[in-house]
Protein backbone atom coordinates (compact mmCIF):
# COMPACT_ATOMS: atom_id res chain seq x y z
CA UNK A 1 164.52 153.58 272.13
CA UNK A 2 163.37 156.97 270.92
CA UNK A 3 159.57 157.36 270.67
CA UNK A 4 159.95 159.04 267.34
CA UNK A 5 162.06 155.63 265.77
CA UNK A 6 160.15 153.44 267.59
CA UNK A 7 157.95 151.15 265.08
CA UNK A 8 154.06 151.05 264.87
CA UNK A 9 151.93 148.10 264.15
CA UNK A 10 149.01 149.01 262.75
CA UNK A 11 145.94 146.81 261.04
CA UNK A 12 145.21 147.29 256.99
CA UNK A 13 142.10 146.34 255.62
CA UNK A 14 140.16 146.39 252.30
CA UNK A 15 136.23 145.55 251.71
CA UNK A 16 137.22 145.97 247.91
CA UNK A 17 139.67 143.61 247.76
CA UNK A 18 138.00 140.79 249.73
CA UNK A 19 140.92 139.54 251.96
CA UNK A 20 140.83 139.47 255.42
CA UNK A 21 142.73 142.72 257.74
CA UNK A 22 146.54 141.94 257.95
CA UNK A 23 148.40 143.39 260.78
CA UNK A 24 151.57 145.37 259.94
CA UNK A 25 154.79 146.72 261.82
CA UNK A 26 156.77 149.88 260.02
CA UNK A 27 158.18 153.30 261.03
CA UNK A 28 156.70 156.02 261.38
CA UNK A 29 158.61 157.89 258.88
CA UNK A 30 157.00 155.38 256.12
CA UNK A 31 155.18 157.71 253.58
CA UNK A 32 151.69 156.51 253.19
CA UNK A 33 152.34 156.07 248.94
CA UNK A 34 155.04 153.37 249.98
CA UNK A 35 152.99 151.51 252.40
CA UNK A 36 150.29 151.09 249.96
CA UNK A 37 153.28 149.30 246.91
CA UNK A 38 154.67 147.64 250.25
CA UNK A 39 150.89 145.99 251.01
CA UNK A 40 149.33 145.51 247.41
CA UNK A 41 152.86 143.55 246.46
CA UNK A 42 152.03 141.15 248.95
CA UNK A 43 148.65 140.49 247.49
CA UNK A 44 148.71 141.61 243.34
CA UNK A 45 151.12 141.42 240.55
CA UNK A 46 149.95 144.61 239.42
CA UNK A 47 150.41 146.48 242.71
CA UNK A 48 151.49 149.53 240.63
CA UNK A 49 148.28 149.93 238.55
CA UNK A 50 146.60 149.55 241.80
CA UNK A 51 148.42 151.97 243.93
CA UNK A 52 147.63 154.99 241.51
CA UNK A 53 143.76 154.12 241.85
CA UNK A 54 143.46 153.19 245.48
CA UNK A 55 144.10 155.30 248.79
CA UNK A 56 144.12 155.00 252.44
CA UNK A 57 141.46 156.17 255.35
CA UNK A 58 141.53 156.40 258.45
CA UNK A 59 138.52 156.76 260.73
CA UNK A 60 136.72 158.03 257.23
CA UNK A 61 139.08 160.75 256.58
CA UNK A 62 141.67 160.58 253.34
CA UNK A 63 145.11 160.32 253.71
CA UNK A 64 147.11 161.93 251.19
CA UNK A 65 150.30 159.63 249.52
CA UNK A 66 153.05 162.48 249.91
CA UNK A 67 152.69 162.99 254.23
CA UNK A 68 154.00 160.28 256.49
CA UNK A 69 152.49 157.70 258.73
CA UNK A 70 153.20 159.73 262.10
CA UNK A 71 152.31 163.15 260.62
CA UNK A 72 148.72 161.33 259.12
CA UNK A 73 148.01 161.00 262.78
CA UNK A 74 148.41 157.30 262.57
CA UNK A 75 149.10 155.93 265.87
CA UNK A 76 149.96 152.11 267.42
CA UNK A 77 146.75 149.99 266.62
CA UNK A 78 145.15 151.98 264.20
CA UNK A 79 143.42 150.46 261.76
CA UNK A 80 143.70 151.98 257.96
CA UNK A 81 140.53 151.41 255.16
CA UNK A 82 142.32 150.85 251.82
CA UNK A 83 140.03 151.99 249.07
CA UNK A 84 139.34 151.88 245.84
CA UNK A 85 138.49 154.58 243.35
CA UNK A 86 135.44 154.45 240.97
CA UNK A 87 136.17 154.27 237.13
CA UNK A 88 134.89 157.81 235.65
CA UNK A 89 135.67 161.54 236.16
CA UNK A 90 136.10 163.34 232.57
CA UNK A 91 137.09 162.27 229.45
CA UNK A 92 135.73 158.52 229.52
CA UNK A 93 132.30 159.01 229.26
CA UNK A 94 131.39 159.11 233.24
CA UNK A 95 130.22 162.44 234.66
CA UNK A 96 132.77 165.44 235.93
CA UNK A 97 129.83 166.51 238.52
CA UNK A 98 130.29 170.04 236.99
CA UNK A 99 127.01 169.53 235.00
CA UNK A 100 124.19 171.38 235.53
CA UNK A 101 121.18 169.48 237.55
CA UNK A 102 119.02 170.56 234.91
CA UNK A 103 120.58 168.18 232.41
CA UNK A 104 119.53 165.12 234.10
CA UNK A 105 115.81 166.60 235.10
CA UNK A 106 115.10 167.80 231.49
CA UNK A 107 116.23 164.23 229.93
CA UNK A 108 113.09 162.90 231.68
CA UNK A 109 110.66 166.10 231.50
CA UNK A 110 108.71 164.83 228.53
CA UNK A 111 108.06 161.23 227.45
CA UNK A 112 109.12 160.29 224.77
CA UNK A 113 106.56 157.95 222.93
CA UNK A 114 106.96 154.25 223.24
CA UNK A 115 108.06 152.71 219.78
CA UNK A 116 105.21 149.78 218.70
CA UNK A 117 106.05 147.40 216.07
CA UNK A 118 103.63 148.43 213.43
CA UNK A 119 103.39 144.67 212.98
CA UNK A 120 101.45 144.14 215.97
CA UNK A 121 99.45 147.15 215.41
CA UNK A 122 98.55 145.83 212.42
CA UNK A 123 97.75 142.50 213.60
CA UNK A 124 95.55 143.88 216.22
CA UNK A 125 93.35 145.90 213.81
CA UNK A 126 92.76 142.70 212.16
CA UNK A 127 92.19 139.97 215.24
CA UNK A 128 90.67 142.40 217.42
CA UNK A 129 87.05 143.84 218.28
CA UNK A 130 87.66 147.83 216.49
CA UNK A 131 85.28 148.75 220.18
CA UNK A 132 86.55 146.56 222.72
CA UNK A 133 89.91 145.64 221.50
CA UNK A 134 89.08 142.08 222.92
CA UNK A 135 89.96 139.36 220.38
CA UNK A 136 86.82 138.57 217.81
CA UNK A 137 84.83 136.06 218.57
CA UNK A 138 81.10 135.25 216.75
CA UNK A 139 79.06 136.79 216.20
CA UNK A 140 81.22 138.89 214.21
CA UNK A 141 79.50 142.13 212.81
CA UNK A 142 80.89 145.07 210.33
CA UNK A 143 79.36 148.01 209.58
CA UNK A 144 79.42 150.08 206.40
CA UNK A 145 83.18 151.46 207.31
CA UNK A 146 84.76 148.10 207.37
CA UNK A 147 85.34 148.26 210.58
CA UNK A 148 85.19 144.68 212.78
CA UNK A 149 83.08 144.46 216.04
CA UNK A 150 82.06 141.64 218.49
CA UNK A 151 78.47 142.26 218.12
CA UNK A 152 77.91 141.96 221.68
CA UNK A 153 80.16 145.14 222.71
CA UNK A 154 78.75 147.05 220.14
CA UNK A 155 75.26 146.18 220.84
CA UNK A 156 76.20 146.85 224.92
CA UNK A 157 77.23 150.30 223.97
CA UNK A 158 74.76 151.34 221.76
CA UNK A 159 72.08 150.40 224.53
CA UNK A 160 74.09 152.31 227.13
CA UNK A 161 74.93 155.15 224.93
CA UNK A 162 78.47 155.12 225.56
CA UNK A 163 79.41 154.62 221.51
CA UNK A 164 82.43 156.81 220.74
CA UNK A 165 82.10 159.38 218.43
CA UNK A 166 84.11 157.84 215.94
CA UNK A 167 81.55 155.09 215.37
CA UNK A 168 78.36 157.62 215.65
CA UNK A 169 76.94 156.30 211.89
CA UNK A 170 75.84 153.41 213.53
CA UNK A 171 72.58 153.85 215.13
CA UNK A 172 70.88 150.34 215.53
CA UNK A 173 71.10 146.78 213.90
CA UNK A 174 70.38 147.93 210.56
CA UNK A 175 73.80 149.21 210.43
CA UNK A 176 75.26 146.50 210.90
CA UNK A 177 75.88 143.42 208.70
CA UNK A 178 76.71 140.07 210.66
CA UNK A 179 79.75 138.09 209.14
CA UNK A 180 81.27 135.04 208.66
CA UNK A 181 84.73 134.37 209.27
CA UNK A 182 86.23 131.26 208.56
CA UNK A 183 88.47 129.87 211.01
CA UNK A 184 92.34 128.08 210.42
CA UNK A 185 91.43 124.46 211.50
CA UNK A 186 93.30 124.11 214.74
CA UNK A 187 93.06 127.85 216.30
CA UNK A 188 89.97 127.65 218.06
CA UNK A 189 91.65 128.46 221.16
CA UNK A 190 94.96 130.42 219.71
CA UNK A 191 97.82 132.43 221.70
CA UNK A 192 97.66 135.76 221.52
CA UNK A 193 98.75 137.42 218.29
CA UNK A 194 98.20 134.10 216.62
CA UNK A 195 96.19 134.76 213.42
CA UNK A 196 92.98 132.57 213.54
CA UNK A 197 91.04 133.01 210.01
CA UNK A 198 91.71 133.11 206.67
CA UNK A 199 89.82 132.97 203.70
CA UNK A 200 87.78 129.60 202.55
CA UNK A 201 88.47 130.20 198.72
CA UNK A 202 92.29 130.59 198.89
CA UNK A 203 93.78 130.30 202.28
CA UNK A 204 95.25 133.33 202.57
CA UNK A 205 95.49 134.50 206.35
CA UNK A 206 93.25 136.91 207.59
CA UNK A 207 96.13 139.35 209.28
CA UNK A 208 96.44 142.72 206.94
CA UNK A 209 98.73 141.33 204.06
CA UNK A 210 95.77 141.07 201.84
CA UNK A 211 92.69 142.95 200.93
CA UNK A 212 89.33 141.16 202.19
CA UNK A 213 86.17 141.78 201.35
CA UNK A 214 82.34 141.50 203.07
CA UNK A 215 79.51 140.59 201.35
CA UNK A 216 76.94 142.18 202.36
CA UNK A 217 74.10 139.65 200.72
CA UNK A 218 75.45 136.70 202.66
CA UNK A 219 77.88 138.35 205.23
CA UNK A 220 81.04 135.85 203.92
CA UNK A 221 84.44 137.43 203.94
CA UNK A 222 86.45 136.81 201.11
CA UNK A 223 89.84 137.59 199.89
CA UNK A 224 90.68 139.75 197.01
CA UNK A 225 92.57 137.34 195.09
CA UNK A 226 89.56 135.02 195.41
CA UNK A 227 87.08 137.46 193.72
CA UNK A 228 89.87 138.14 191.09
CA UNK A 229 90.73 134.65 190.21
CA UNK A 230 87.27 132.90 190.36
CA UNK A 231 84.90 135.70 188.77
CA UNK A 232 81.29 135.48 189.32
CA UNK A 233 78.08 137.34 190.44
CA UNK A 234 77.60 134.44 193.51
CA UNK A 235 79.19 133.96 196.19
CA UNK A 236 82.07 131.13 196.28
CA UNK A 237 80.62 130.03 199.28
CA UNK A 238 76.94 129.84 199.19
CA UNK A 239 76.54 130.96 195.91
CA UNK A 240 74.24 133.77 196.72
CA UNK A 241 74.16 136.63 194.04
CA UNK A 242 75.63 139.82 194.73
CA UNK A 243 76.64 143.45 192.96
CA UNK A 244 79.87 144.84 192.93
CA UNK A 245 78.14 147.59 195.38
CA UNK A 246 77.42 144.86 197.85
CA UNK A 247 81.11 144.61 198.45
CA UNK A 248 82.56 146.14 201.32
CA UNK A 249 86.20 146.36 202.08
CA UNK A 250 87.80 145.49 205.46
CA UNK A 251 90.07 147.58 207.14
CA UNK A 252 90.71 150.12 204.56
CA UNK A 253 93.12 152.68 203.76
CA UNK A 254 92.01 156.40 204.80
CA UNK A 255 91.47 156.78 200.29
CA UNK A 256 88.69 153.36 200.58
CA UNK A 257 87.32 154.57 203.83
CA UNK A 258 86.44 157.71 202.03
CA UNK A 259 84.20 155.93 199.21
CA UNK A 260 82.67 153.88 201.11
CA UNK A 261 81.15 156.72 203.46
CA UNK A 262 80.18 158.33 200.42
CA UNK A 263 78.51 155.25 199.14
CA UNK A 264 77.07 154.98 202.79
CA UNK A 265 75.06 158.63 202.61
CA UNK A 266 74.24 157.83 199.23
CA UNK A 267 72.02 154.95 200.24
CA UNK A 268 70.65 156.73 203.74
CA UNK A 269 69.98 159.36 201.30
CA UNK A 270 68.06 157.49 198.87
CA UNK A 271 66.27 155.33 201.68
CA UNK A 272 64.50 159.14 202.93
CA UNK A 273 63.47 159.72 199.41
CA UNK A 274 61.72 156.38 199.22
CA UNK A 275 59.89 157.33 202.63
CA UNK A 276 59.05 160.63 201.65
CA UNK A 277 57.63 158.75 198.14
CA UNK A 278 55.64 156.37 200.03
CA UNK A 279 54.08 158.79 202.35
CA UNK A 280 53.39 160.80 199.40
CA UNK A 281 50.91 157.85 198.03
CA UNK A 282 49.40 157.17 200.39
CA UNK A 283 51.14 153.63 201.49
CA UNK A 284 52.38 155.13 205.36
CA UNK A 285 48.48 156.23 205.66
CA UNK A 286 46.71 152.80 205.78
CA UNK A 287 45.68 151.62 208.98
CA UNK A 288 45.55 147.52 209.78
CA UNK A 289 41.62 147.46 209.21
CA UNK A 290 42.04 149.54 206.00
CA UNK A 291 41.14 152.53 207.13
CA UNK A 292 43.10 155.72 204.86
CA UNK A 293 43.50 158.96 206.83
CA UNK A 294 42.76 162.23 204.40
CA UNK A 295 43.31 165.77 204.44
CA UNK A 296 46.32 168.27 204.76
CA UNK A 297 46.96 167.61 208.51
CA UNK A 298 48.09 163.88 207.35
CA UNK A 299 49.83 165.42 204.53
CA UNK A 300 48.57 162.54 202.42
CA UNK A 301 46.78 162.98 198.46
CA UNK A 302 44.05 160.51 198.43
CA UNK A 303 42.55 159.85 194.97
CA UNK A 304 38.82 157.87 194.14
CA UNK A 305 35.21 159.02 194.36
CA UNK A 306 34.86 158.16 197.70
CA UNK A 307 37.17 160.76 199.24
CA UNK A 308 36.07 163.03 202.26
CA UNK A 309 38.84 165.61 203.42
CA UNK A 310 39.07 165.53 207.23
CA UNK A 311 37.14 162.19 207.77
CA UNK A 312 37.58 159.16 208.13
CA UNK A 313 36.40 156.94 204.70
CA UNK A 314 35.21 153.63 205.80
CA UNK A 315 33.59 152.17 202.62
CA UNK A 316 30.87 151.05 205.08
CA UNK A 317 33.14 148.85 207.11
CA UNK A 318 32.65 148.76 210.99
CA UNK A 319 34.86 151.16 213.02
CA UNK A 320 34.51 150.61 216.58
CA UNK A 321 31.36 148.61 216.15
CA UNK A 322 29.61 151.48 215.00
CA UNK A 323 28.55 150.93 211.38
CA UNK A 324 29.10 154.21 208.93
CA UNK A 325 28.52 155.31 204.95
CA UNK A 326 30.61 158.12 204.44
CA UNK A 327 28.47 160.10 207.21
CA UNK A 328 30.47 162.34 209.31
CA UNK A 329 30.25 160.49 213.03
CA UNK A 330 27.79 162.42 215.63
CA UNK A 331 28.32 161.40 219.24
CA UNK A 332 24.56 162.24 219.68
CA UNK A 333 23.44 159.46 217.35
CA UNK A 334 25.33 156.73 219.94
CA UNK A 335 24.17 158.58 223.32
CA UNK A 336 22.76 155.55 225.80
CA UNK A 337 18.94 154.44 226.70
CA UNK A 338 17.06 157.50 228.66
CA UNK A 339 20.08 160.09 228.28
CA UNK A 340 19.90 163.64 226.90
CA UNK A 341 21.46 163.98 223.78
CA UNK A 342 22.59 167.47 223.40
CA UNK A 343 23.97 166.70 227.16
CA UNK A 344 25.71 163.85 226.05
CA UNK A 345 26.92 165.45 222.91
CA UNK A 346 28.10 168.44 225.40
CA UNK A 347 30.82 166.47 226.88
CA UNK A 348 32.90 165.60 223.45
CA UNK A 349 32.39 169.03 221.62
CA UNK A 350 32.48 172.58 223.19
CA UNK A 351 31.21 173.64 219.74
CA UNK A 352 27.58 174.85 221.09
CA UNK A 353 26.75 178.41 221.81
CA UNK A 354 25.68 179.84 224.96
CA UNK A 355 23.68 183.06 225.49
CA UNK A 356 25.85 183.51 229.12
CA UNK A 357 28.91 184.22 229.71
CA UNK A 358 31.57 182.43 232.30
CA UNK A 359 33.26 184.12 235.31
CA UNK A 360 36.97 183.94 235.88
CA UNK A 361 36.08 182.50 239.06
CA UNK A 362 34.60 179.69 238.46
CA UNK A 363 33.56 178.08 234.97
CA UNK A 364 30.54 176.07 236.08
CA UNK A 365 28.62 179.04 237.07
CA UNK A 366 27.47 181.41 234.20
CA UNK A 367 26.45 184.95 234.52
CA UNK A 368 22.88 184.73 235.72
CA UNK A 369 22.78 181.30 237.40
CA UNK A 370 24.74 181.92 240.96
């Protein structure tokens, strides 16, 4: 027989497909569009749909459908790779490959801002430490803001200076009032996010819904609807008295933060005045054996008939042990047994005149005595 009519047996096979490699026989005039219908009907129903999607390889390289097995270079035990084609290309939503590079790179050159739920943000605010952001915990501490704080954060930053600026009105203890939150029976230990106080009057949960307010005469938290319901000058808890300025709201809106810093300088402002008064008369002048410090370098307006400017008024009580009436102190007077006492005097007061003069060389030696 002819070599050019003489039939090939070759080997098909297909990862894609999952079937194991067939072995075939067929001339070598066989276009390579027919052999794929002539294979897929074997195996598929559909062997149409499949032959417009698929082609053959051989040793990696493509054979086109319209040439024929001998002029594909396929020779006796040759094995072709039937492939599939991936969905995509243009006009269903995959890419052409004909965009730029730059499209993909500038989808990811800036972040875009992860989306919170403002629930949880607002849930956080409200179970967690304003510092720390660690859940609260007593002691529980607020300071004139509204703003919540394990007291043991905020104390650890204020001793190792490392407060944020944000929270730079508080300067010590006194600006802060310790608070009492009252817990939901059965949270003690509660999954995070679960809300784990409320309020003692009404039950209403302590998680941003409602307005809640801090005492600051007892340190109890209360909820709005509490004070509005049940009105009173005492506390529904422990009955202590307080004024509607003693009320501080938690958590507040940027308007209610606003009045209650201006409340806050009012007070700071009004504490300096009452300093200023009490130096003034005299009170921040009084020592603890009731001794009163005169004259303008104390900045302190004594009045009574027994008041010396620039001494020290006794009213005959011992200073020191040594006994005075309104006499200005000599260190002379107290000089010990067998001592000079213009020499002992000499070494408190440089007050005395001398007749010589020092030299610049050495202060021990006056003119006339080296």
């Amino acid at each position: 027989m002819n070599s050019n009519t003489q039939n090939l047996e070759i080997f098909i096979q297909s990862p894609d497909l999952q079937i194991p490699t067939r072995a075939l026989t067929l001339p070598p005039n066989l276009t390579i569009r027919n052999l794929k219908l002539s294979f897929l009907s074997q195996i598929s129903s559909i062997h149409q749909t499949l032959a417009s999607s698929s082609f053959f390889t051989l040793n990696g390289r493509l054979l086109s459908d319209s040439d024929t097995v001998e002029n594909s270079g396929v020779t006796s035990l040759s094995t072709l790779s039937l492939k599939f084609r991936l969905s995509g290309g243009g006009g269903d939503g995959g890419a052409t490959g004909a965009e730029s590079r730059d499209c993909y790179l500038n989808m990811y050159a800036e972040k875009k801002p992860d989306k919170c739920d403002p629930n949880e943000q607002r849930l956080s605010k409200w179970l967690n430490c304003a510092l720390s952001n660690e859940p609260l915990k007593h002691p529980i501490v607020v300071d004139y803001l509204g703003n919540l704080f394990n007291k043991q954060a905020l104390v650890e930053a204020l001793l190792t200076k490392k407060l944020p600026k944000a929270f730079s009105h508080i300067k010590g203890l006194k600006d802060m009032i310790a608070v009492e939150l009252a817990s939901i029976p059965g949270s003690d230990s509660p999954s995070g996010g679960d809300v784990k106080f409320q309020c003692p009057i009404t039950g209403l949960e302590f998680n941003g819904k409602y307005k809640f307010y801090a005492l600051k005469t007892c340190g109890h938290v209360l909820s709005s609807k509490a004070l509005k319901e049940v009105k009173s000058s005492t506390c529904h808890v422990c009955h202590k008295e307080f004024l509607e300025s003693d009320k501080i709201i938690i958590n507040g809106n940027e308007e209610e933060v606003i009045v209650l810093r201006e409340k806050m300088e009012i007070e700071k402002m009004k504490l300096r005045e009452k300093k200023v008064k009490k130096v003034k008369n005299g009170e921040m002048g009084v020592c603890n054996d009731g001794v009163k410090l005169s004259g303008t370098k104390h900045a302190i307006d004594l009045k009574g008939p027994q008041k010396i400017s620039g001494k020290i008024e006794t009213n005959g009580k011992d200073v020191n042990g040594l006994k005075a009436n309104g006499k200005r102190f000599k260190a002379g007077d107290s000089a010990p047994a067998h001592a000079n006492k213009e020499v002992y005097a000499s070494i408190f007061t440089s007050s005395r005149k001398s007749e010589f003069k020092e030299t610049y060389s050495c202060r021990s030696l006056p003119l006339g005595r080296n």
